[in-house]
N, C-alpha and C. Protein backbone atom coordinates (compact mmCIF):
# COMPACT_ATOMS: atom_id res chain seq x y z
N UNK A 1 -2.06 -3.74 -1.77
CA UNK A 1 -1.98 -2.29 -1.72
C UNK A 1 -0.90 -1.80 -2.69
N UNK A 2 -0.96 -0.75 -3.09
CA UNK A 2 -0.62 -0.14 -4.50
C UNK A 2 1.32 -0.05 -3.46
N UNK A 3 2.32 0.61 -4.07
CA UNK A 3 3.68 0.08 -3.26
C UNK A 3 3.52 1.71 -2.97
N UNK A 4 3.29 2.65 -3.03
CA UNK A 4 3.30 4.02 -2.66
C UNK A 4 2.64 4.08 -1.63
N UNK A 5 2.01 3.14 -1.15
CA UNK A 5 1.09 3.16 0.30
C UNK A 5 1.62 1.91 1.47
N UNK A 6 2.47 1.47 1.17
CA UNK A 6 3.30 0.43 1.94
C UNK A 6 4.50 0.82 2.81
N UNK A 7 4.54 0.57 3.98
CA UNK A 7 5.25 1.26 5.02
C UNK A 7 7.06 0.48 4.76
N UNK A 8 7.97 1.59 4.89
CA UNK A 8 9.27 0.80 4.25
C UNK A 8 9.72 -0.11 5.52
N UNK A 9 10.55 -0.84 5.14
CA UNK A 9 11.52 -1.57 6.07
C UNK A 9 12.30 -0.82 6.51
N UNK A 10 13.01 -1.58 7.44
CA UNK A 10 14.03 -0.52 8.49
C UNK A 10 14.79 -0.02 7.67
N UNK A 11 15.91 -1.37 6.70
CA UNK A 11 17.12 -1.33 5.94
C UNK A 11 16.71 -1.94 4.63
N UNK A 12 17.23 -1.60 3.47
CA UNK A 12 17.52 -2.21 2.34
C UNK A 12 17.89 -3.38 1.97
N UNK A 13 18.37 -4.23 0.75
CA UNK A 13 18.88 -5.07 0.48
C UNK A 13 20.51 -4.84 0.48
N UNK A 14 20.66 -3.50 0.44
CA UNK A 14 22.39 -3.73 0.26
C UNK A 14 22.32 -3.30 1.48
N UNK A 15 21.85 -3.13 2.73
CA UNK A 15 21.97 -2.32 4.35
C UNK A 15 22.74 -1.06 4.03
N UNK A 16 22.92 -0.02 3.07
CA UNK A 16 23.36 1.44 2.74
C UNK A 16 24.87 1.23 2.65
N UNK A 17 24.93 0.04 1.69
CA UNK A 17 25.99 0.03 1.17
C UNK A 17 26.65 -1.28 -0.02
N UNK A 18 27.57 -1.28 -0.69
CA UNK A 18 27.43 -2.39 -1.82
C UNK A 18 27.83 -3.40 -0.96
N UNK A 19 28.17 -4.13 -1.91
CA UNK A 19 28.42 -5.74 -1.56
C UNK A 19 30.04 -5.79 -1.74
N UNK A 20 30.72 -6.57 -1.23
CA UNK A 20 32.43 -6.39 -0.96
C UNK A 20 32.33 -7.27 -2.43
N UNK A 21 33.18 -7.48 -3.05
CA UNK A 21 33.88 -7.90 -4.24
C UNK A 21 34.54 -9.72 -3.33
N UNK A 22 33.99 -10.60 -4.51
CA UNK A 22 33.75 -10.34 -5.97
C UNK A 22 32.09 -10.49 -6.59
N UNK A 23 31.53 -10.12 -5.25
CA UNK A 23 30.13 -10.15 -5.52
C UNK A 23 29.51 -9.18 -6.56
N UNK A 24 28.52 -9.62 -6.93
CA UNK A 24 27.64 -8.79 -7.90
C UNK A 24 26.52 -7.99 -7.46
N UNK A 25 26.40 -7.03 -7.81
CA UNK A 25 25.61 -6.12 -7.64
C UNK A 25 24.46 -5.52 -8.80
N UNK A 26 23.29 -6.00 -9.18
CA UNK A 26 22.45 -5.49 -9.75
C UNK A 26 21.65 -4.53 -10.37
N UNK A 27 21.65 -3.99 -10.94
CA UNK A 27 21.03 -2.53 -10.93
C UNK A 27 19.78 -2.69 -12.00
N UNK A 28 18.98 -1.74 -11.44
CA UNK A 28 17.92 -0.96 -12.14
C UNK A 28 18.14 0.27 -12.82
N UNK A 29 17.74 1.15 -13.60
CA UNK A 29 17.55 2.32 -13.41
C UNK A 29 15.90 3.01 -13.94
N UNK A 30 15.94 3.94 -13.89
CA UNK A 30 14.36 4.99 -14.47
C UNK A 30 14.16 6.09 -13.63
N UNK A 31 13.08 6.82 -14.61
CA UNK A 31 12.44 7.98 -13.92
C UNK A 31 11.06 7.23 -12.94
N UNK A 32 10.36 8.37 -12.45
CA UNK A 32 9.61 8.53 -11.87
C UNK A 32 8.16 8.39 -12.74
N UNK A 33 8.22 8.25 -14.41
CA UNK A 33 7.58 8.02 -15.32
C UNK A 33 7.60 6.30 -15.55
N UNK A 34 9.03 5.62 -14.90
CA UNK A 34 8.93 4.70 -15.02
C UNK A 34 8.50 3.38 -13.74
N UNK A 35 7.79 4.05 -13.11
CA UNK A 35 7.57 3.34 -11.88
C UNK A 35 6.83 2.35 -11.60
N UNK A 36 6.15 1.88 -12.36
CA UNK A 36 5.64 0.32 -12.47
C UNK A 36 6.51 -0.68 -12.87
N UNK A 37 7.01 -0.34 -14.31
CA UNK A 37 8.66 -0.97 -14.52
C UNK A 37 9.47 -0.95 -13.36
N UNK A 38 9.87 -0.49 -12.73
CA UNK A 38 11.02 -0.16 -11.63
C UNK A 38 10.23 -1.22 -9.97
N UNK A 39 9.20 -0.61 -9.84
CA UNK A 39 8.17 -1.29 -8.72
C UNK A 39 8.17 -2.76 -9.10
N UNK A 40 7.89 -3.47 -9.97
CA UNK A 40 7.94 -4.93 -10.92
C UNK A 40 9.62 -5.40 -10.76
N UNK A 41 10.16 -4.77 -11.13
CA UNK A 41 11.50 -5.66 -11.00
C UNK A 41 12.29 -5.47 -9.95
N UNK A 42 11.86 -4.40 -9.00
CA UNK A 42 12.13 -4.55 -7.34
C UNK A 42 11.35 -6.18 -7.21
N UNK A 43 10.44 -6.07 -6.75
CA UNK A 43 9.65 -7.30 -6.59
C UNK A 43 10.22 -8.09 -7.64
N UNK A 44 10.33 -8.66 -8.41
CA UNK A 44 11.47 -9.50 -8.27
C UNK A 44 12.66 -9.74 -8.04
N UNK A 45 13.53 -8.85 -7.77
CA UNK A 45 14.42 -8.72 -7.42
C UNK A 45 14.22 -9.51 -5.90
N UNK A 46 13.54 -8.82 -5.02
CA UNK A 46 13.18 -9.00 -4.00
C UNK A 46 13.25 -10.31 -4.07
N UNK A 47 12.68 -11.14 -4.75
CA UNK A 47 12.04 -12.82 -4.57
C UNK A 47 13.29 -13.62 -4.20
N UNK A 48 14.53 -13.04 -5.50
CA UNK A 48 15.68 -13.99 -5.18
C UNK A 48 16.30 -13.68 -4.27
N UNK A 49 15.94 -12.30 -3.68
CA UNK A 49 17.45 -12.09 -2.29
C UNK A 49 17.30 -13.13 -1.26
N UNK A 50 18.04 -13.33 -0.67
CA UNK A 50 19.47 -12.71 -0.26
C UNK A 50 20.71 -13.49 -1.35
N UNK A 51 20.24 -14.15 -2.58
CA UNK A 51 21.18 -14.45 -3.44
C UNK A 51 21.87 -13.63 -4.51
N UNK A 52 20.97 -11.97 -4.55
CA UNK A 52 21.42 -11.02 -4.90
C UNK A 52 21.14 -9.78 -4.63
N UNK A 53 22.12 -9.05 -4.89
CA UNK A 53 22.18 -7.47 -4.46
C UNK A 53 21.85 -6.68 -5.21
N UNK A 54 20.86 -5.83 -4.87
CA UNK A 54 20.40 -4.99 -6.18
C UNK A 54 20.10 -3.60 -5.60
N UNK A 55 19.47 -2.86 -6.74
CA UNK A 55 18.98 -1.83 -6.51
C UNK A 55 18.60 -0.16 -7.60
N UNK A 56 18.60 0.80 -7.19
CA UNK A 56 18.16 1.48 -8.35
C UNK A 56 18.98 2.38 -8.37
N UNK A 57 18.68 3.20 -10.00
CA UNK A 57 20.05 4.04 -10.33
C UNK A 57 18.31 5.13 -10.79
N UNK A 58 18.62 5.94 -9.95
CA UNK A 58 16.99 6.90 -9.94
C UNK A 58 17.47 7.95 -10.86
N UNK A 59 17.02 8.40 -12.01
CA UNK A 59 17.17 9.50 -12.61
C UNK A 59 16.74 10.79 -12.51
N UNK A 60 15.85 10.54 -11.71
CA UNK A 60 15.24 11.79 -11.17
C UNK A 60 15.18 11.80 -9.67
N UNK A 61 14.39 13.22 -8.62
CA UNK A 61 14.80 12.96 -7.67
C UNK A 61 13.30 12.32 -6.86
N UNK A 62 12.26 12.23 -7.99
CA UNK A 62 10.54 11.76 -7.32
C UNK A 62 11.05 10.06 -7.68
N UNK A 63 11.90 9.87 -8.31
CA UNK A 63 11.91 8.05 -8.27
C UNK A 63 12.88 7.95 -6.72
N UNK A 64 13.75 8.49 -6.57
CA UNK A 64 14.87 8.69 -5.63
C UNK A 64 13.79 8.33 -3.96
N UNK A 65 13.26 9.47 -4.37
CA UNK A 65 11.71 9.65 -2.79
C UNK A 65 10.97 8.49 -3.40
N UNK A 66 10.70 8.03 -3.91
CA UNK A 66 9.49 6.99 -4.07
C UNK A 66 10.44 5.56 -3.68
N UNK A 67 11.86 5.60 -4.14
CA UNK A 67 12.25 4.22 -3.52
C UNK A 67 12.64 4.12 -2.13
N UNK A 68 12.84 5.58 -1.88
CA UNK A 68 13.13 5.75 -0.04
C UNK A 68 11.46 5.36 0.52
N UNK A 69 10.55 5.43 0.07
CA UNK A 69 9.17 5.60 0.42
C UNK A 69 8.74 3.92 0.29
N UNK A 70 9.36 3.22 -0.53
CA UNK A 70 9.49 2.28 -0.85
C UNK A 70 10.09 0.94 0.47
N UNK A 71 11.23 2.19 0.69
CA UNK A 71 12.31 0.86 1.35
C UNK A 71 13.45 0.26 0.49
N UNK A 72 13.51 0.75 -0.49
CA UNK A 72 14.76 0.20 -1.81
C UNK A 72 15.78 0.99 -1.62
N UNK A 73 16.57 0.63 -2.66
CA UNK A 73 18.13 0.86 -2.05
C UNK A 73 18.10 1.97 -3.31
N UNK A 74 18.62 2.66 -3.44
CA UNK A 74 18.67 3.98 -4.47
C UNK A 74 19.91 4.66 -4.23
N UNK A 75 20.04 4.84 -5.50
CA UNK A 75 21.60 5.46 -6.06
C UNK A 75 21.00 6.86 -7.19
N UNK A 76 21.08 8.10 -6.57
CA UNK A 76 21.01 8.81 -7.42
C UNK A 76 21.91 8.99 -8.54
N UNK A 77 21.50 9.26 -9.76
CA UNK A 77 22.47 9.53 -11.36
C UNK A 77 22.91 10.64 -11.30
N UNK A 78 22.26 11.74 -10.92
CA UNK A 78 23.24 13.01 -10.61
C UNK A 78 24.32 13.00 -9.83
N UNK A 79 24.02 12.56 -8.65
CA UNK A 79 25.36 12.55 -7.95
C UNK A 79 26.79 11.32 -8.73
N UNK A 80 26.05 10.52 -9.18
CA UNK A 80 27.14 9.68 -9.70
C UNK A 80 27.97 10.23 -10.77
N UNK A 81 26.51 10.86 -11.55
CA UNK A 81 27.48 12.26 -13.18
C UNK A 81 28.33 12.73 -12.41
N UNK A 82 27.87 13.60 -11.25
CA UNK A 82 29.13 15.09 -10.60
C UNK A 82 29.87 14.33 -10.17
N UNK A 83 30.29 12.85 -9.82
CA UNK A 83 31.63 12.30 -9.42
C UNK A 83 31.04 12.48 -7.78
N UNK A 84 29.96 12.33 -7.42
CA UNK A 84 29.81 12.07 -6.11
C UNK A 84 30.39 10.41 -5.87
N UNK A 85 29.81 10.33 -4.05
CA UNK A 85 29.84 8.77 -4.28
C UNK A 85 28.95 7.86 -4.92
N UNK A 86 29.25 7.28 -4.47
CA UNK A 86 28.30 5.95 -4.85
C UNK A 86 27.52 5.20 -3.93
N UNK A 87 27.66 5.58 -2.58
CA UNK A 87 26.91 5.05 -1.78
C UNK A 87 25.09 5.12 -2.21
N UNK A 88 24.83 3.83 -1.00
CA UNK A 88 23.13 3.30 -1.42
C UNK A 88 22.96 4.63 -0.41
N UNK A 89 21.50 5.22 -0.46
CA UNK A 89 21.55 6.14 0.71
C UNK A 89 20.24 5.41 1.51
């Protein structure tokens, strides 16, 4: 089934929040234009956890809803520009 029709998990890979130091943390980023790219390297990402922490840096706010829709861990870019936090939401 296509990943826009797949019911999310409870929690994420980072559980809504990073990884304590001196661990590494992974990132993605893209639009909502880029969502096969982004969908593809979740899934792999996915394959190696729990040996790593990852997740996405959403540039827009339809990639943002599509990785909550997802079950992925998502970090909006706006809030990170305005000096928000950084939390996974």
């Amino acid at each position: 089934a296509p990943r826009e029709e797949r019911a999310a998990p409870a929690a994420g890979p980072l559980g809504g929040r990073f990884p304590a130091p001196p661990a590494s943390l992974t990132l993605t980023f893209g639009t909502v234009g880029l969502k096969d790219f982004v969908s593809n390297w979740l899934w792999h990402a996915a394959r190696v956890r729990p040996r790593l922490s990852y997740g996405v840096i959403a540039l827009d706010d339809e990639l943002r809803r599509l990785c909550d829709v997802w079950g992925e861990p998502a970090i909006s870019a706006r809030r990170l520009l305005a000096g928000g936090p950084a939390s996974v939401d």
